[in-house]
Every structure is written in structure tokens, then in C-alpha cells.
Protein backbone atom coordinates (compact mmCIF):
# COMPACT_ATOMS: atom_id res chain seq x y z
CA UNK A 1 -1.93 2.43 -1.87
CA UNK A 2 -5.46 0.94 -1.76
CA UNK A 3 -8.42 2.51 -3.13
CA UNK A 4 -11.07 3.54 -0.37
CA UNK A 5 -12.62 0.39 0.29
CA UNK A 6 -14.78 -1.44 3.04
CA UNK A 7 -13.33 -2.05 6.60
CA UNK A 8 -12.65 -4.76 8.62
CA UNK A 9 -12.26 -4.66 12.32
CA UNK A 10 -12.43 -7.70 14.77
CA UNK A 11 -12.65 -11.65 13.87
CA UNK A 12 -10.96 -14.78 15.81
CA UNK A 13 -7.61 -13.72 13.45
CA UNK A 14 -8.27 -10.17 12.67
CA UNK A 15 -10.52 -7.06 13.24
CA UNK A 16 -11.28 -3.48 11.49
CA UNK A 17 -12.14 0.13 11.76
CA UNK A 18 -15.51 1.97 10.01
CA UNK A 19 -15.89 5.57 8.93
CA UNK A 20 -19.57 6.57 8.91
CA UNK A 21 -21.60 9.99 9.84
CA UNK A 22 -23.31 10.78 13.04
CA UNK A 23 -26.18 8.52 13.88
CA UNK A 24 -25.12 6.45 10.88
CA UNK A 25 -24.71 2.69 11.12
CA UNK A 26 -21.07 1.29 9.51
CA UNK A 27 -22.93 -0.60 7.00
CA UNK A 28 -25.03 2.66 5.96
CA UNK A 29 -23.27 5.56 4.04
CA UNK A 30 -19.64 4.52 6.18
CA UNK A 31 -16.69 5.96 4.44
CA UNK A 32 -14.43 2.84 4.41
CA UNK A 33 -10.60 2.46 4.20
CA UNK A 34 -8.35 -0.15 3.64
CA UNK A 35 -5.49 -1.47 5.62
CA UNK A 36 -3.19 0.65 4.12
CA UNK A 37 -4.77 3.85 4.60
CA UNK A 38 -2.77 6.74 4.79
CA UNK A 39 -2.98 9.93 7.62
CA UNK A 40 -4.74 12.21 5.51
CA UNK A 41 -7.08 9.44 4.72
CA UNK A 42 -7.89 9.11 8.18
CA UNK A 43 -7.67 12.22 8.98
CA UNK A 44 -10.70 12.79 6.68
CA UNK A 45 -12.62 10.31 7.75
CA UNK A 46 -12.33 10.91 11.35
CA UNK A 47 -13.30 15.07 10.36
CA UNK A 48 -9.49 16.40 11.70
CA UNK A 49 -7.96 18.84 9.76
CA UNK A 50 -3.96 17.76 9.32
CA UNK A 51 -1.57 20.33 7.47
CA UNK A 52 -1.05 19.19 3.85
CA UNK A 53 -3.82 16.49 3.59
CA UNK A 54 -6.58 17.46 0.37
CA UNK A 55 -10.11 17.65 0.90
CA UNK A 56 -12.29 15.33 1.04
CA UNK A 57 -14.79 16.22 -2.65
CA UNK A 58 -17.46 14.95 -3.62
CA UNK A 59 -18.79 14.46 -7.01
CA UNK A 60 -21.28 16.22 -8.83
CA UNK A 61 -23.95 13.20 -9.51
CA UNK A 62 -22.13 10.69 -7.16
CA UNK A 63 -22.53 9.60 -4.00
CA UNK A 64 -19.28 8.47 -3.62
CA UNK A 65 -16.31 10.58 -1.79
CA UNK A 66 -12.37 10.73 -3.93
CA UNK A 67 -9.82 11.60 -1.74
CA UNK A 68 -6.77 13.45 -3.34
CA UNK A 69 -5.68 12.21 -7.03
CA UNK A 70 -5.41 13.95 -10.70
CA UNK A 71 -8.56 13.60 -11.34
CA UNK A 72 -10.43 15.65 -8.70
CA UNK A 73 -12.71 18.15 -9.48
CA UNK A 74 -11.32 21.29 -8.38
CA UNK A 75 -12.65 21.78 -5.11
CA UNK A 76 -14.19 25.42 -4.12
CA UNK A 77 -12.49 28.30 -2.26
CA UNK A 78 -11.56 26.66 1.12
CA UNK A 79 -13.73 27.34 4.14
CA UNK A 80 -12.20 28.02 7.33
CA UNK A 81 -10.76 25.30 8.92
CA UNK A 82 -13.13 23.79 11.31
CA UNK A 83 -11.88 22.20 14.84
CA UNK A 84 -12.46 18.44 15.27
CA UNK A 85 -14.97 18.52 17.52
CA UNK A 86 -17.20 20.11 14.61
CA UNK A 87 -16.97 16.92 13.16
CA UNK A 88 -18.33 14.85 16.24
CA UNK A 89 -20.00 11.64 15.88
CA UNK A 90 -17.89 10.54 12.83
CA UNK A 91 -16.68 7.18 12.83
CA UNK A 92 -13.58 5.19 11.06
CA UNK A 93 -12.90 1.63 10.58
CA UNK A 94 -9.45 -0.34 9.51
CA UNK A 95 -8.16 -3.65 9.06
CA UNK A 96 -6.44 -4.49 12.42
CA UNK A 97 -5.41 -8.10 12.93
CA UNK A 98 -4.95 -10.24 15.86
CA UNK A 99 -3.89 -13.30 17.08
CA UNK A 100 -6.34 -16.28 16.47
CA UNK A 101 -8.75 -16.44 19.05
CA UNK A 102 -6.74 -13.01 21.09
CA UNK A 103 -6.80 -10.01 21.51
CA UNK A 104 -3.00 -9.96 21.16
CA UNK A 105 -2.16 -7.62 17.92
CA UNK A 106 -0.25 -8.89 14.80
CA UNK A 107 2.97 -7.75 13.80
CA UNK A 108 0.77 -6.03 10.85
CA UNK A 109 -1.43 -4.32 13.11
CA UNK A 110 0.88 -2.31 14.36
CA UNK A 111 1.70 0.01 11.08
CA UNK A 112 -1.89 0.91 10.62
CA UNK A 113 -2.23 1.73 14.47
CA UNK A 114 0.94 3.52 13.83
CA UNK A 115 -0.95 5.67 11.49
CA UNK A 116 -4.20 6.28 13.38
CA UNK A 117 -1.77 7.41 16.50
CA UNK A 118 -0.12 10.23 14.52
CA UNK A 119 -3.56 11.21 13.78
CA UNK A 120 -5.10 11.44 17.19
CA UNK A 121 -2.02 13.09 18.16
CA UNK A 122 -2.31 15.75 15.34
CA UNK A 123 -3.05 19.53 16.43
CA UNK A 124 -6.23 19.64 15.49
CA UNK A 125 -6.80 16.74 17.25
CA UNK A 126 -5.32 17.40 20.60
CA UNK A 127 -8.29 17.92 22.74
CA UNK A 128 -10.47 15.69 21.15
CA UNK A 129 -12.10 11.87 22.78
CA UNK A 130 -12.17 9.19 20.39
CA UNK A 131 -14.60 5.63 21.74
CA UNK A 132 -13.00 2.63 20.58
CA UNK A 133 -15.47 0.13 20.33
CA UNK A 134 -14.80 -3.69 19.20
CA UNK A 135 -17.29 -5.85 17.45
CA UNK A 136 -16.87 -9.58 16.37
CA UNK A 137 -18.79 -11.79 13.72
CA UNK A 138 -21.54 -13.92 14.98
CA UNK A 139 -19.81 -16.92 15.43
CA UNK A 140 -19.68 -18.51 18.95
CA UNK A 141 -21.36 -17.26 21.83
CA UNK A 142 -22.75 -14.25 22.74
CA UNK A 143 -20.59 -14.08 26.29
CA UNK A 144 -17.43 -15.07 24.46
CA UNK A 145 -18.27 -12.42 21.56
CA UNK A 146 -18.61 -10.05 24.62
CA UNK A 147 -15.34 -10.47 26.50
CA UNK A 148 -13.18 -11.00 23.23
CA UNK A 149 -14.40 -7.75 21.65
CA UNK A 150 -13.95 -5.71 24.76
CA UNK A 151 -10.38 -7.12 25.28
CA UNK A 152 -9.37 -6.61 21.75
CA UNK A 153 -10.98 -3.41 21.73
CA UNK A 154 -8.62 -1.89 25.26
CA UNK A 155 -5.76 -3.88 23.49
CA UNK A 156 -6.15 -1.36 20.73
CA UNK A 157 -6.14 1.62 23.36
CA UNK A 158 -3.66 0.29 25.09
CA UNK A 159 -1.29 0.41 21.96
CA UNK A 160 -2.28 3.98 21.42
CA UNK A 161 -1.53 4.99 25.01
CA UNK A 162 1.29 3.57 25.27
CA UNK A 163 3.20 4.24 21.96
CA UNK A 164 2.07 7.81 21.56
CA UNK A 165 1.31 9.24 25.06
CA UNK A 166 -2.15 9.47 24.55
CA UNK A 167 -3.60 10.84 27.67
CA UNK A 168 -6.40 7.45 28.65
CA UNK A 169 -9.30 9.67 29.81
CA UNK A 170 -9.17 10.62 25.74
CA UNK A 171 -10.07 7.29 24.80
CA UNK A 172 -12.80 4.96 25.79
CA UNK A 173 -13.05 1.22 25.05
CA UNK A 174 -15.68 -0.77 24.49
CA UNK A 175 -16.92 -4.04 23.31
CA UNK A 176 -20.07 -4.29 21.35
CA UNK A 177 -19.72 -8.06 20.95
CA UNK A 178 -21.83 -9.46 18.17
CA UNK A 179 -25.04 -7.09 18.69
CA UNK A 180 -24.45 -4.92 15.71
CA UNK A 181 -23.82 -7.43 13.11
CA UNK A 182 -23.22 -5.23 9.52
CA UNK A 183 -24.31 -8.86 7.41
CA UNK A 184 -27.29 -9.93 9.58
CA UNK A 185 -27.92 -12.25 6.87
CA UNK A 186 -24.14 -13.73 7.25
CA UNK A 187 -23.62 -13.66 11.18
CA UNK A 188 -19.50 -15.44 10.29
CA UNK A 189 -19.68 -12.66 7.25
CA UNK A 190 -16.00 -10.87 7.88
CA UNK A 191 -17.53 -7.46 7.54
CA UNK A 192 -18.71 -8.19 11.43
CA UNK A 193 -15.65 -8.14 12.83
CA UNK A 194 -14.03 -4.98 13.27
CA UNK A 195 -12.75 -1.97 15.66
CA UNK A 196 -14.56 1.27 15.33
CA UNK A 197 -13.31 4.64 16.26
CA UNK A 198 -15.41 7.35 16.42
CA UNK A 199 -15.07 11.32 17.32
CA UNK A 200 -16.66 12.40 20.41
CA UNK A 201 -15.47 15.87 20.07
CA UNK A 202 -13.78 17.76 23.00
């Protein structure tokens, strides 16, 4: 397993998904997650409540988040769990690759969007609209950005749909292009390119 770290989304050979709180950019505050991010990790990041996943704790004089492990602090008496749509607005980003140049999915990209499907199909999760929306890096141009990182982005719901009987009206894709570049100061930077999901509650 992968420590939490930053995520990836969309590029000419690969794209990734962002975790961040309402209102909040995925460069700003985002809780990010690797490629091999598990359910529960998701889970938390997307604010679903899944059946034997820990808490999400944060540290007394950090700003960081630890997800499960030994040494947690032990967390307080458990509040009463909260439906997903309490948790609105919250966004995730993974490492999901594609074809060079396509928004045809890798063999890879598959067992991460394997995970994020058992997620949105989760209980808690059931009633809930996700937006999908693709971004790429600044490289190339800006109509080019547009089209590839609204096709990649549908490619992802189509995956979704299709594999896990995801009703469509639940999901909505978009493409973003390269207008919200993370690295504005590195337009080709890889942190660009990525996928974000975000909870739009029910």
C-alpha cells in the first residue's frame, strides 16, 4: 500500500483523481491518494461511510489527516454515522492512466476504477451524484485540452456505468480542459492532469 500522497488525473498517457473540501481548490488543503488506494481510503475522502473502514483522525498539532494504522491516536466516542450527502462538495483524485494521446483506459486503470465503483455503489452511497470532471496539463491547445479532457472524463463514467450498474443520471462528466491548472507556474507539470470526482450529495 502507498502512503496518502498527491493525485494524478489526466495527461496525453495518464490522468488522476483529487480529494479536497467544499469550495476548496485540489492544490489547496486536497486530501490526496495514490494509485493504489484502497475502499476505505476512498471512502473517506469522498465523506461515505463503508462498514469496517476507520476514521479518518486528525492529529493534535498537525494538519495532516492518518488513515487507519498502529499508530493512531485513539479516536473519540463515534458520532452517529452521517449520510453522504452530509459530506457534499468533497472531492477525490487518483492515478488513472490512458492511452497516449486517448481517452482509451489502460489495462492499470481499470483496478483503481474497480475500487472507486465498489465505493459509489456502497450503501451509504446509493443515492448519492458524483461530477466527474477531467482536466489536462497545459500542453497543446486549449480546444484539444477541451475535447480530450471531456472524452477521457465520460470514458471514466462510462466504465463505472457499465461495470457496476451505476444508474447515468448519478454521474455527470465534464471536461475542464486546461483552465484550472494546479502548477500555474509548470503548465506540462503532471499534477495538471487528472480526473476529479466530487460528491454532490443526493
Amino acid at each position: 500500500m502507498q502512503a496518502v500522497k498527491s493525485f494524478l488525473l489526466m495527461c496525453a498517457t495518464g490522468a488522476a483523481l483529487v480529494v479536497s473540501g467544499p469550495g476548496t481548490a485540489a492544490a489547496q488543503g486536497a486530501v490526496a491518494l495514490g494509485a493504489n488506494a484502497n475502499e476505505c481510503e476512498i471512502s473517506n475522502a469522498l465523506g461515505i461511510s463503508t462498514p469496517g473502514c476507520s476514521q479518518v483522525v486528525k492529529k493534535p498539532g498537525t494538519r495532516g489527516l492518518s488513515i487507519g494504522g498502529a499508530d493512531q491516536m485513539q479516536a473519540p466516542p463515534p458520532a452517529p454515522p452521517q449520510p453522504a450527502t452530509a459530506h457534499a462538495g468533497r472531492t477525490a483524485s487518483f492515478q488513472i492512466n490512458f492511452e497516449f494521446g486517448s481517452a482509451r483506459l489502460s489495462a492499470d486503470a481499470t483496478q483503481i476504477l474497480d475500487r472507486i465503483g465498489a465505493v459509489l455503489t456502497a450503501q451509504d452511497a446509493s443515492s448519492v451524484k458524483f461530477r466527474i470532471a477531467g482536466h489536462t496539463d497545459g500542453v497543446g491547445s486549449a480546444s484539444r485540452n477541451q475535447k480530450l479532457s471531456e472524452a477521457r472524463a465520460e470514458a471514466v463514467k462510462a466504465y463505472l456505468t457499465g461495470h457496476f450498474s451505476i444508474d447515468g443520471s448519478r454521474l455527470q462528466a465534464v471536461g475542464k480542459g486546461s483552465r484550472e491548472l494546479v502548477n500555474k507556474d509548470d503548465p506540462g507539470a503532471a499534477v495538471n492532469r487528472r480526473v476529479e470526482i466530487t460528491n454532490l450529495g443526493g
